[in-house]
C-alpha atoms as a PDB file:
ATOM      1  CA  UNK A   1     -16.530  -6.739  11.420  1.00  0.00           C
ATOM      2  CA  UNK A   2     -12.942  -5.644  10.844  1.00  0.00           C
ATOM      3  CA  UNK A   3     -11.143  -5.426   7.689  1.00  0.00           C
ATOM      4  CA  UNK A   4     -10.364  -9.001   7.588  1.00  0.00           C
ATOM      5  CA  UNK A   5      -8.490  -8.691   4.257  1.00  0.00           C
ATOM      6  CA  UNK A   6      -5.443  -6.837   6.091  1.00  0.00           C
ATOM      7  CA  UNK A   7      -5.819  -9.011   9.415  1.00  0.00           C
ATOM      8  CA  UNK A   8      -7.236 -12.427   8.459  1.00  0.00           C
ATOM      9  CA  UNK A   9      -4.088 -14.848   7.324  1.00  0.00           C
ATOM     10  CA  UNK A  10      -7.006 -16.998   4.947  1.00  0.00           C
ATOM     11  CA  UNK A  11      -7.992 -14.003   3.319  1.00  0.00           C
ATOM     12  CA  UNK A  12      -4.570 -11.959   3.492  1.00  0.00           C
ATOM     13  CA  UNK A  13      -3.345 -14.729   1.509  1.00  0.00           C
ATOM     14  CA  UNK A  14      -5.858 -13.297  -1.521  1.00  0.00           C
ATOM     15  CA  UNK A  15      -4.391 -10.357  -1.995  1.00  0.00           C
ATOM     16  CA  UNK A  16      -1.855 -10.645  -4.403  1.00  0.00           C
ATOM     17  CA  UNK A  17      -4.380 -12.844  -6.565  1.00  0.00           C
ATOM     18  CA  UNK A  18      -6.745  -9.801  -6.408  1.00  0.00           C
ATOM     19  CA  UNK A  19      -4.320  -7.005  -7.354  1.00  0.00           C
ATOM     20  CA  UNK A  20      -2.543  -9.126 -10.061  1.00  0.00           C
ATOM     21  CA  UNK A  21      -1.911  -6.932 -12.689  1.00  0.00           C
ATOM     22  CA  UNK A  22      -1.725  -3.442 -11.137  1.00  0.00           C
ATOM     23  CA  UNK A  23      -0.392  -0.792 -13.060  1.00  0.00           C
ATOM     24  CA  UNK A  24       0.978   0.841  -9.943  1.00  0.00           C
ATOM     25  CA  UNK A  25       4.179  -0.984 -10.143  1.00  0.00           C
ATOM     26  CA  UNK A  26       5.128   0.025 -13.252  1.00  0.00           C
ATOM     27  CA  UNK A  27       4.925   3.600 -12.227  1.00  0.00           C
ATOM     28  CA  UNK A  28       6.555   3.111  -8.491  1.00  0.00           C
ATOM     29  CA  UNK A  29       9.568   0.880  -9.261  1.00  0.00           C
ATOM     30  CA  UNK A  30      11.287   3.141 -10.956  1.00  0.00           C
ATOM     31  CA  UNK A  31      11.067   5.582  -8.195  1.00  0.00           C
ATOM     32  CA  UNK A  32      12.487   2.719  -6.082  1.00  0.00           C
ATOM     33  CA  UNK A  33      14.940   1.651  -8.145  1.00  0.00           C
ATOM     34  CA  UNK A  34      16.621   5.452  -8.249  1.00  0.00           C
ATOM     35  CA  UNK A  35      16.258   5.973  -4.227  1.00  0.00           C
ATOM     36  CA  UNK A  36      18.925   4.947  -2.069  1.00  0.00           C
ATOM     37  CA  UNK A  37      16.917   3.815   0.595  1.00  0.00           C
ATOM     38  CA  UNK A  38      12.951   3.336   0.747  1.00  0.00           C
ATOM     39  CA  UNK A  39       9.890   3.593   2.997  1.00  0.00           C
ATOM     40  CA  UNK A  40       6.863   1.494   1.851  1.00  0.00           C
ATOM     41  CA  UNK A  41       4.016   2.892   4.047  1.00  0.00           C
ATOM     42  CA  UNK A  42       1.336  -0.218   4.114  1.00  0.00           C
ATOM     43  CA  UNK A  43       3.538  -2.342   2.535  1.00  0.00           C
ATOM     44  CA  UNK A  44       0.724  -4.956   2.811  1.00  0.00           C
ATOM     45  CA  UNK A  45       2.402  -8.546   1.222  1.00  0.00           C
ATOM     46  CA  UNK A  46       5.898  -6.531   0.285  1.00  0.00           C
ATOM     47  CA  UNK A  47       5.189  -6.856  -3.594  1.00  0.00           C
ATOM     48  CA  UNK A  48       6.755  -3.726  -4.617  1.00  0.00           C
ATOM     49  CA  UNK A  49      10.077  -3.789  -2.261  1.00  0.00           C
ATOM     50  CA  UNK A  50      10.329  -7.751  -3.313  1.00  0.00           C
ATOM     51  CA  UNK A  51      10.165  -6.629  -6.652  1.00  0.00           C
ATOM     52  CA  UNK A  52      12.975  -4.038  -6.552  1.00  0.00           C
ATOM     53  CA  UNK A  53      15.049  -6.161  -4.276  1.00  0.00           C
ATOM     54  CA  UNK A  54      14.641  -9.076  -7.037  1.00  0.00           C
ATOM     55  CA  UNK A  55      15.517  -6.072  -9.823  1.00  0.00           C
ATOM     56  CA  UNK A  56      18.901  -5.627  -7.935  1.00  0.00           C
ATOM     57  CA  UNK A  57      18.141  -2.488  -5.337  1.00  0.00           C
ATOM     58  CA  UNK A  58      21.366  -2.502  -3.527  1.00  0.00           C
ATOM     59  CA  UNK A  59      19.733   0.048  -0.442  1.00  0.00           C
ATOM     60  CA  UNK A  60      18.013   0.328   2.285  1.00  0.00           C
ATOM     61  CA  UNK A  61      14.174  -0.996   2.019  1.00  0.00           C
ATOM     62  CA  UNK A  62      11.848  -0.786   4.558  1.00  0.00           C
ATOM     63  CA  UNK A  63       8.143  -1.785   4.494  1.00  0.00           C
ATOM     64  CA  UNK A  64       6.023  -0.590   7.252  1.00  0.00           C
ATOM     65  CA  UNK A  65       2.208  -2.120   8.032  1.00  0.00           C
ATOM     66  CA  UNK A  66      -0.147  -2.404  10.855  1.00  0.00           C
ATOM     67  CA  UNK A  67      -1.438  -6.361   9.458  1.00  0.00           C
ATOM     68  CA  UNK A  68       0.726  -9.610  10.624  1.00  0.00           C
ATOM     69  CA  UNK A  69      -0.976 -11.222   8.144  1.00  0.00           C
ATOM     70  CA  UNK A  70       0.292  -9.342   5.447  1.00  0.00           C
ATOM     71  CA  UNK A  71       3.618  -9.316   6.652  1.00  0.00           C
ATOM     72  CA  UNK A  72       3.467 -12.699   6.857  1.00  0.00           C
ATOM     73  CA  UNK A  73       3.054 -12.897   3.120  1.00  0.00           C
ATOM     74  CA  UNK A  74       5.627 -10.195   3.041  1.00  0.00           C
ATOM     75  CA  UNK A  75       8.151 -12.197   4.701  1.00  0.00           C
ATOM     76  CA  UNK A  76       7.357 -15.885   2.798  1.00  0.00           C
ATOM     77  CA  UNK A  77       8.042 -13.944  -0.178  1.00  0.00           C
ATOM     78  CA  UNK A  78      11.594 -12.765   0.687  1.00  0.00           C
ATOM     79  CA  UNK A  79      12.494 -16.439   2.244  1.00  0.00           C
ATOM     80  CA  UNK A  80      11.375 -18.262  -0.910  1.00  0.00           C
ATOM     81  CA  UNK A  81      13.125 -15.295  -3.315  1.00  0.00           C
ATOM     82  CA  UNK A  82      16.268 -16.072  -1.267  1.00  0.00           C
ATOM     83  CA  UNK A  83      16.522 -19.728  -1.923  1.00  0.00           C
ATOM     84  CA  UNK A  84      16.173 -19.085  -5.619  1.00  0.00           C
ATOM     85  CA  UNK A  85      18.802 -17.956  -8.206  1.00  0.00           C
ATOM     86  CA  UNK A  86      17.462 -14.352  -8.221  1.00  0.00           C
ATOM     87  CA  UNK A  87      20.223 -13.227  -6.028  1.00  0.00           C
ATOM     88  CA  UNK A  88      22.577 -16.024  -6.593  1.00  0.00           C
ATOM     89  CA  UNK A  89      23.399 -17.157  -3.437  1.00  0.00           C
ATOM     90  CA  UNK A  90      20.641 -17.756  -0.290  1.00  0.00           C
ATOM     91  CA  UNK A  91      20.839 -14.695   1.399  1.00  0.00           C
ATOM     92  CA  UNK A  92      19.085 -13.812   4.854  1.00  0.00           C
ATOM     93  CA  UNK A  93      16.235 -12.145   5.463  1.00  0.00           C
ATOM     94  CA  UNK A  94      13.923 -11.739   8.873  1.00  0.00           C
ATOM     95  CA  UNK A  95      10.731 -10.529   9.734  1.00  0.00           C
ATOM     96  CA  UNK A  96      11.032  -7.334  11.973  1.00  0.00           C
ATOM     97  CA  UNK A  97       8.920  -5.662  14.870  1.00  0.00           C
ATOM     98  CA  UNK A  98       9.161  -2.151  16.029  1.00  0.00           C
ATOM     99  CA  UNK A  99      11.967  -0.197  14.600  1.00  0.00           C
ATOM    100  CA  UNK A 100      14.147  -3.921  14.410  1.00  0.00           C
ATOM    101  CA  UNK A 101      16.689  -4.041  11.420  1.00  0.00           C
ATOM    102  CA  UNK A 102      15.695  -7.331   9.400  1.00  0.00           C
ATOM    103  CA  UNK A 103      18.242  -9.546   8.018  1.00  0.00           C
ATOM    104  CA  UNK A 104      22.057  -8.495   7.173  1.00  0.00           C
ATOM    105  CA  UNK A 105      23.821  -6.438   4.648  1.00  0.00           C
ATOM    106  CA  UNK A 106      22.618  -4.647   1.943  1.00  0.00           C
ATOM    107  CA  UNK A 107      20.558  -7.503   0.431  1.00  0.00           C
ATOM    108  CA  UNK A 108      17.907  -7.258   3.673  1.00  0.00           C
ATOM    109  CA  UNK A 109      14.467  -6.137   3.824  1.00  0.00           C
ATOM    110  CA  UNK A 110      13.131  -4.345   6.879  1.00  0.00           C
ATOM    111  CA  UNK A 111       9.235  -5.880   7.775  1.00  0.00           C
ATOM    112  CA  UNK A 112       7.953  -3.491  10.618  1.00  0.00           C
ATOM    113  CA  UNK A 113       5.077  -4.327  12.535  1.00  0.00           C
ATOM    114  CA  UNK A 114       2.839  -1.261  13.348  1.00  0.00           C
ATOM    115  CA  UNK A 115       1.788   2.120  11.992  1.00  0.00           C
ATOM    116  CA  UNK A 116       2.987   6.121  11.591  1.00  0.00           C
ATOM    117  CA  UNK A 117       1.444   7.014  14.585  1.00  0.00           C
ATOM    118  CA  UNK A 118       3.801   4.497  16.444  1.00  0.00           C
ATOM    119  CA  UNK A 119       7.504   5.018  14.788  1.00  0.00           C
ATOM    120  CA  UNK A 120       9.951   7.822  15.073  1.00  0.00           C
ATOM    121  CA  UNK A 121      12.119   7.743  12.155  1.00  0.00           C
ATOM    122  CA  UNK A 122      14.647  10.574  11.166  1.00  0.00           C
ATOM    123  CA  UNK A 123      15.921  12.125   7.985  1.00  0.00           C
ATOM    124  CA  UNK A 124      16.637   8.139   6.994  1.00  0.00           C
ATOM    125  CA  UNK A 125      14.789   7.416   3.700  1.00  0.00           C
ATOM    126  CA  UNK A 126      15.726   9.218   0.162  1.00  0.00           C
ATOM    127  CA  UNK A 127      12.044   8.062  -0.594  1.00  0.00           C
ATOM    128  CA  UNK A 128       8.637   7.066   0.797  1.00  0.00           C
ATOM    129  CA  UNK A 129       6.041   5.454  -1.180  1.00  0.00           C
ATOM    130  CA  UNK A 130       2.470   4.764  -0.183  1.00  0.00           C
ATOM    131  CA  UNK A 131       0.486   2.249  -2.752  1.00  0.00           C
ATOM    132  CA  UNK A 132      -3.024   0.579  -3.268  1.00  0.00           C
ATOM    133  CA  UNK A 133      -4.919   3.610  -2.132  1.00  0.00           C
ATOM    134  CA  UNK A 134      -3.335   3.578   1.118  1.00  0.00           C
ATOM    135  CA  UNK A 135      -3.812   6.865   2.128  1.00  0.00           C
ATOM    136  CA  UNK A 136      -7.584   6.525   1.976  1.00  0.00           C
ATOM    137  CA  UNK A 137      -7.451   4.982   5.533  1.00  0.00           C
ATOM    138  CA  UNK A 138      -6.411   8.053   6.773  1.00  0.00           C
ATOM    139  CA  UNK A 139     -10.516   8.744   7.398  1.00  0.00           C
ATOM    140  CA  UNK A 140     -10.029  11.089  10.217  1.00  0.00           C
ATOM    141  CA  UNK A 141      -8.063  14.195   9.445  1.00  0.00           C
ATOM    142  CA  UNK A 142      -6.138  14.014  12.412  1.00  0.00           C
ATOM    143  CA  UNK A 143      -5.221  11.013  11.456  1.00  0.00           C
ATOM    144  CA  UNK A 144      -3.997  11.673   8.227  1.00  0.00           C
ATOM    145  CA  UNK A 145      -1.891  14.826   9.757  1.00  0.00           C
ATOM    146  CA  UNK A 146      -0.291  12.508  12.402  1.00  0.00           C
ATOM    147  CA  UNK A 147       1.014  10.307   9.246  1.00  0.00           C
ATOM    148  CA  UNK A 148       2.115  12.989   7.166  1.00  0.00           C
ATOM    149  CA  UNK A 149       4.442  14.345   9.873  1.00  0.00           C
ATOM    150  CA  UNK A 150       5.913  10.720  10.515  1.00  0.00           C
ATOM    151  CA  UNK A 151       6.710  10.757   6.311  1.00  0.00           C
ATOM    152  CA  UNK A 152       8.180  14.091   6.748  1.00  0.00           C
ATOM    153  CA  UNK A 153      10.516  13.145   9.613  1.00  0.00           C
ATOM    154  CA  UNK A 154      11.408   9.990   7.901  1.00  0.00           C
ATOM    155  CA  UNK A 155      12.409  11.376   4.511  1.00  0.00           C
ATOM    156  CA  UNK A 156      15.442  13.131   4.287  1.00  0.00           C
ATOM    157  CA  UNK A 157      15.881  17.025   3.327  1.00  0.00           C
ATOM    158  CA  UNK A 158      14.439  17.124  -0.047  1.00  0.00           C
ATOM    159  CA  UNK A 159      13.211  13.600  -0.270  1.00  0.00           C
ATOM    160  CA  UNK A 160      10.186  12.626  -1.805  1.00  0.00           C
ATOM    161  CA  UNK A 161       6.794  11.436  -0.995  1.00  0.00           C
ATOM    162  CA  UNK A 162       4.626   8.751  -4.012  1.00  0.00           C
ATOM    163  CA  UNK A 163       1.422   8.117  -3.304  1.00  0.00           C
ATOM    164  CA  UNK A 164      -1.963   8.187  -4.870  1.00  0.00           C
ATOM    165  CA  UNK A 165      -5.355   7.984  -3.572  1.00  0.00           C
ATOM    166  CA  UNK A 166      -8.596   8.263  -5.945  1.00  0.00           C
ATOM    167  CA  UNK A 167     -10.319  10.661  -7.417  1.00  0.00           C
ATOM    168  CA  UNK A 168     -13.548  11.922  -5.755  1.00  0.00           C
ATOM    169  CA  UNK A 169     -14.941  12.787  -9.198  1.00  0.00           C
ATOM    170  CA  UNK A 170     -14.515   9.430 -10.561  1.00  0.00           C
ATOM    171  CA  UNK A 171     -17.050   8.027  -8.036  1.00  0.00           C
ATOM    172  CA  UNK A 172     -15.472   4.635  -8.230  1.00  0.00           C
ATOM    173  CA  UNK A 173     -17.295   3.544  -5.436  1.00  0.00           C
ATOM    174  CA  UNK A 174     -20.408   3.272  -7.560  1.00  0.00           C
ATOM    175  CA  UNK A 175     -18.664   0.263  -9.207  1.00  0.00           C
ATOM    176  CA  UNK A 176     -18.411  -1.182  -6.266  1.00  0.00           C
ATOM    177  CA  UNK A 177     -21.435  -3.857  -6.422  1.00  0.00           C
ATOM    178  CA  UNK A 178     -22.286  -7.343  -6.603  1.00  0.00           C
ATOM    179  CA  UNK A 179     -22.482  -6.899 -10.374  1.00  0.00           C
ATOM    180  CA  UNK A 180     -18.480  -6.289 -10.720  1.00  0.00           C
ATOM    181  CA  UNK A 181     -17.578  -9.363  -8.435  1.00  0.00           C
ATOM    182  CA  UNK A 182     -14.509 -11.270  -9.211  1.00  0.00           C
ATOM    183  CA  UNK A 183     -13.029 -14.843  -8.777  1.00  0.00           C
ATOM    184  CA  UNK A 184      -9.648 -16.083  -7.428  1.00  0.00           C
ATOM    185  CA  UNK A 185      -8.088 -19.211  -6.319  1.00  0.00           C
ATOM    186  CA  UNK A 186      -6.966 -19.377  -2.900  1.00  0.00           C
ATOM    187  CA  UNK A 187      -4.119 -21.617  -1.385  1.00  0.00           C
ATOM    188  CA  UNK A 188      -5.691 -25.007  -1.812  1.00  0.00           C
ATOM    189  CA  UNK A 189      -6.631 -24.221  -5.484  1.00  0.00           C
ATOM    190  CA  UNK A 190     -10.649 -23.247  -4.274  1.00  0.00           C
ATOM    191  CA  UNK A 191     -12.466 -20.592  -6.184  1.00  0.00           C
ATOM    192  CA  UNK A 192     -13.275 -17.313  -4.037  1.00  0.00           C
ATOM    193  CA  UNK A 193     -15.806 -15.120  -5.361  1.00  0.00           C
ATOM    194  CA  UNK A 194     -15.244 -11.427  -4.137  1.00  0.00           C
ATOM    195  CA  UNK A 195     -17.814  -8.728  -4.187  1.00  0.00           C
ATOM    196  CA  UNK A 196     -18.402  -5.359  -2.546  1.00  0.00           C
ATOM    197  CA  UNK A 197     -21.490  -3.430  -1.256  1.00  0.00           C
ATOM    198  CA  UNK A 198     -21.316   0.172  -0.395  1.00  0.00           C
ATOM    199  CA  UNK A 199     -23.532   1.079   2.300  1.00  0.00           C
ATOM    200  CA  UNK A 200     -26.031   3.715   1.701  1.00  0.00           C
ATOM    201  CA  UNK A 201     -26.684   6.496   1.691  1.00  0.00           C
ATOM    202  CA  UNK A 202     -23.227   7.377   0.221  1.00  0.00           C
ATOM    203  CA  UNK A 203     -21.938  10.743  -0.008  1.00  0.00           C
ATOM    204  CA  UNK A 204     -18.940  10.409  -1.671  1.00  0.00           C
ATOM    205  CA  UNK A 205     -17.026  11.800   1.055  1.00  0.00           C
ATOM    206  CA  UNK A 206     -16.563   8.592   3.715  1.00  0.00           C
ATOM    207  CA  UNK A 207     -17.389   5.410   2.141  1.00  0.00           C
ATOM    208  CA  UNK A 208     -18.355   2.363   4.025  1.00  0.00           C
ATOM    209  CA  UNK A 209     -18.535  -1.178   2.400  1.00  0.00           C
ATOM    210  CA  UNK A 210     -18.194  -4.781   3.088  1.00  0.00           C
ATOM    211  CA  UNK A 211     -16.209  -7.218   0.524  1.00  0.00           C
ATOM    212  CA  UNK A 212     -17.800 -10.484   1.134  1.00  0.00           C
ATOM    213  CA  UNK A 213     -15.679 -13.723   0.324  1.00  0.00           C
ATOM    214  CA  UNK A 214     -17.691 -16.682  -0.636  1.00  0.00           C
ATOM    215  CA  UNK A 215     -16.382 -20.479  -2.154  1.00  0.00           C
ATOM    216  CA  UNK A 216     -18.211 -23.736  -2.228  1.00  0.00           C
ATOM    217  CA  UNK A 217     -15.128 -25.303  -0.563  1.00  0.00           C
ATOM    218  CA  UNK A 218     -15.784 -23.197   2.198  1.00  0.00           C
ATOM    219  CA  UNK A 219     -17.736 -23.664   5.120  1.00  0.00           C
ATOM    220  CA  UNK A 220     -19.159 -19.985   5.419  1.00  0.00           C
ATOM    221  CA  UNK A 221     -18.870 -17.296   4.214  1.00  0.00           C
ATOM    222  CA  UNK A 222     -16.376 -13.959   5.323  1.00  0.00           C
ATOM    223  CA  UNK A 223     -16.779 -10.753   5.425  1.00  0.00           C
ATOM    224  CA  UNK A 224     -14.535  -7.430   6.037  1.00  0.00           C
ATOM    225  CA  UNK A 225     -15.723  -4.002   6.521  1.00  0.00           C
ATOM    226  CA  UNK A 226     -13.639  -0.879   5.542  1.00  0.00           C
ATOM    227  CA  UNK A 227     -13.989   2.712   5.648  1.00  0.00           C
ATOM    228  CA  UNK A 228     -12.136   4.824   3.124  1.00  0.00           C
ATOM    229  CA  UNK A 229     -12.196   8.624   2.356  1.00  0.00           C
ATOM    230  CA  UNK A 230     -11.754  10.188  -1.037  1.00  0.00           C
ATOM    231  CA  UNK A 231     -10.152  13.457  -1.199  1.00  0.00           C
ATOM    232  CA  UNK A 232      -9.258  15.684  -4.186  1.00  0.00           C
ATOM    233  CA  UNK A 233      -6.377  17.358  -5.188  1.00  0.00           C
ATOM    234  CA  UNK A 234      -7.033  20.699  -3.574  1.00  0.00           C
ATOM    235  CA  UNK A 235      -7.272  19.196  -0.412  1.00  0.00           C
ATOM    236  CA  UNK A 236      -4.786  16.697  -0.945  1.00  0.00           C
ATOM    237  CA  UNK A 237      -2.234  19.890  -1.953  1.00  0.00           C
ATOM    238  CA  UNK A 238      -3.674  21.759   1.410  1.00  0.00           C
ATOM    239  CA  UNK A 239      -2.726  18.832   3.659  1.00  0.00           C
ATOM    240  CA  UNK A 240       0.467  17.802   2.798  1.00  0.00           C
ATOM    241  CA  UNK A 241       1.517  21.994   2.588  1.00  0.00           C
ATOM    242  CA  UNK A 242       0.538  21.618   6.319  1.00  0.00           C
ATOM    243  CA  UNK A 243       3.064  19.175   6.949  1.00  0.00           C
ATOM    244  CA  UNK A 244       5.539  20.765   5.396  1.00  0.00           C
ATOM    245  CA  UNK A 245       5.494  18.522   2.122  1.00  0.00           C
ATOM    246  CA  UNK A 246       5.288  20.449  -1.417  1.00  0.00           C
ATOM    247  CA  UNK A 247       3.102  18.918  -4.580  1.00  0.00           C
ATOM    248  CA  UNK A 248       6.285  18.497  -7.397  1.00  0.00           C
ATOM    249  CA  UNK A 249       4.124  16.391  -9.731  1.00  0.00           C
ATOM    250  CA  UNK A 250       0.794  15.225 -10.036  1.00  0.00           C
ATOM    251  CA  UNK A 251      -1.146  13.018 -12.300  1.00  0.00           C
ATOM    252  CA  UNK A 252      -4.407  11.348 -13.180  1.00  0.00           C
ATOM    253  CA  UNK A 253      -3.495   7.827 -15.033  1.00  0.00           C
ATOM    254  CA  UNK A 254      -0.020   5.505 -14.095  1.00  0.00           C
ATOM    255  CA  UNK A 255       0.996   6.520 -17.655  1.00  0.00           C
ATOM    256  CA  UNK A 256       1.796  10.139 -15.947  1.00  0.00           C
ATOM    257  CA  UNK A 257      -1.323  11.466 -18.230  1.00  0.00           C
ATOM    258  CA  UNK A 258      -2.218  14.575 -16.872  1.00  0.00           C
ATOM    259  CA  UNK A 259      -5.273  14.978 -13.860  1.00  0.00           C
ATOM    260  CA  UNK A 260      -8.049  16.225 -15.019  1.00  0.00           C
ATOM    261  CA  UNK A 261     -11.705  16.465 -13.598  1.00  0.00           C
ATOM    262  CA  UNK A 262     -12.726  13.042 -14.898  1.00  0.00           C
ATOM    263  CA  UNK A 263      -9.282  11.106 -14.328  1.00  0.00           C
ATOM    264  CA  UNK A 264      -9.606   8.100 -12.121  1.00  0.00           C
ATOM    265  CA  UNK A 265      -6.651   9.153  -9.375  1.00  0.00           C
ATOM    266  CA  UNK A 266      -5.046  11.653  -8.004  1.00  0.00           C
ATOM    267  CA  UNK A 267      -1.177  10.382  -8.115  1.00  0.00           C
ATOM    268  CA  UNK A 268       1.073  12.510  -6.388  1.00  0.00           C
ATOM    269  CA  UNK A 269       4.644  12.799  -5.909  1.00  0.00           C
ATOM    270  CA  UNK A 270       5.787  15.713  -3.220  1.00  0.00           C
ATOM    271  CA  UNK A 271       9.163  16.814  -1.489  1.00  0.00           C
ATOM    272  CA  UNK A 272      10.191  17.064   1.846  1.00  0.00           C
ATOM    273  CA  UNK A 273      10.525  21.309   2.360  1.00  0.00           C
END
């Protein structure tokens, strides 16, 4: 199984239902909001960029991510915000593939299909931001040095990296279980019950789980399987150092309360050297 929640257009559709109310946002968009022109690495269904685009960011915004599916959200968001009265009059916007410009003027929003292994960007963003515990995907460390370089080279000289991933210490994964399932409605107006299991044994290090998606409207159940890896700060500080990226602040709540052993992430915000 494959994570079906990126890559599945029935399920992709979910994900805004299941992340309503993130405190992310309220820590992020403000970041946005004072960069010229922004990177959203896994971008997933463009919340955040719609959101500062809708709050009257003026740059450039760019949100990058390996799913159609969630781009496909991404861009149905920014064709039904431009037919409303948020920006006054309809503006264009497209959906984008490889390092394609969307839309025109300042008012566009850049949807690129594919990942940091794949792009080449420049000294071109004042910011890059990195949300929903992206940076957990990066399981191998090779992998996660290949994406730190491609932030690096995006973000211009002293530009700045957000991003959080969770604490090892925390051991959310142990919350993970049938026990802490939750309920949304999908398109039609069905309830979706959602629930995780972690496959043991677990060691805290690599997790592996499967969120199963069940409704009584539904024929069958689905399932996704994802892999994440939890990193702490040390080790968070020790790879981005390698790719030339320096810690500037760091916190353990969205409220900017300070990390401590027990906080539940690791947010980080680091500068291009």
């Amino acid at each position: 199984m494959r994570d079906r929640l990126f890559t599945d257009a029935s399920v992709a559709v979910l994900y805004d239902a299941l992340c309503a109310g993130r405190q992310d946002f309220d820590f992020y968009l403000p970041l946005v909001m004072s960069a010229g022109s922004v990177l959203d690495v896994g971008c997933g269904t463009g919340e955040l960029l719609c959101r500062a685009r809708q709050a009257g960011h003026q740059g450039r915004l760019c949100g990058l991510d390996p799913a159609d599916a969630m781009l496909e959200q991404a861009y149905a968001k920014t064709q039904a915000y431009a037919k409303t009265q948020a920006y006054g009059q309809a503006r264009a916007y497209a959906t984008g593939h490889a390092h394609a410009k969307a839309g025109s003027g300042q008012t566009a929003i850049e949807w690129v299909l594919g990942d940091l292994s794949a792009v080449s960007w420049e000294r071109e963003f004042d910011l890059a931001v990195m949300t929903g515990n992206a940076f957990q995907e990066f399981v191998a460390d090779d992998a996660l040095r290949v994406a730190l370089a491609a932030i690096r080279s995006a973000l211009v000289d002293g530009g700045r990296f957000a991003f959080e991933t969770r604490n090892p210490a925390a051991r959310a994964w142990e919350e993970w279980t049938a026990e802490h399932a939750v309920e949304v409605l999908d398109a039609t107006g069905a309830v979706v019950r959602v629930a995780h299991d972690v496959e043991t044994p677990c060691d805290g290090d690599t997790v592996h789980f499967t969120t199963t998606f069940t409704s009584p409207d539904w024929d069958r159940p689905q399932a996704s399987r994802s892999t994440v890896r939890f990193r702490g700060a040390v080790e968070v500080a020790s790879f981005l150092a390698g790719a030339g990226l320096v810690v500037e602040e760091q916190y353990g709540g969205w409220l900017r309360q300070p990390l401590t052993d027990t906080s539940p992430d690791i947010i980080t915000i680091a500068r291009r050297r």
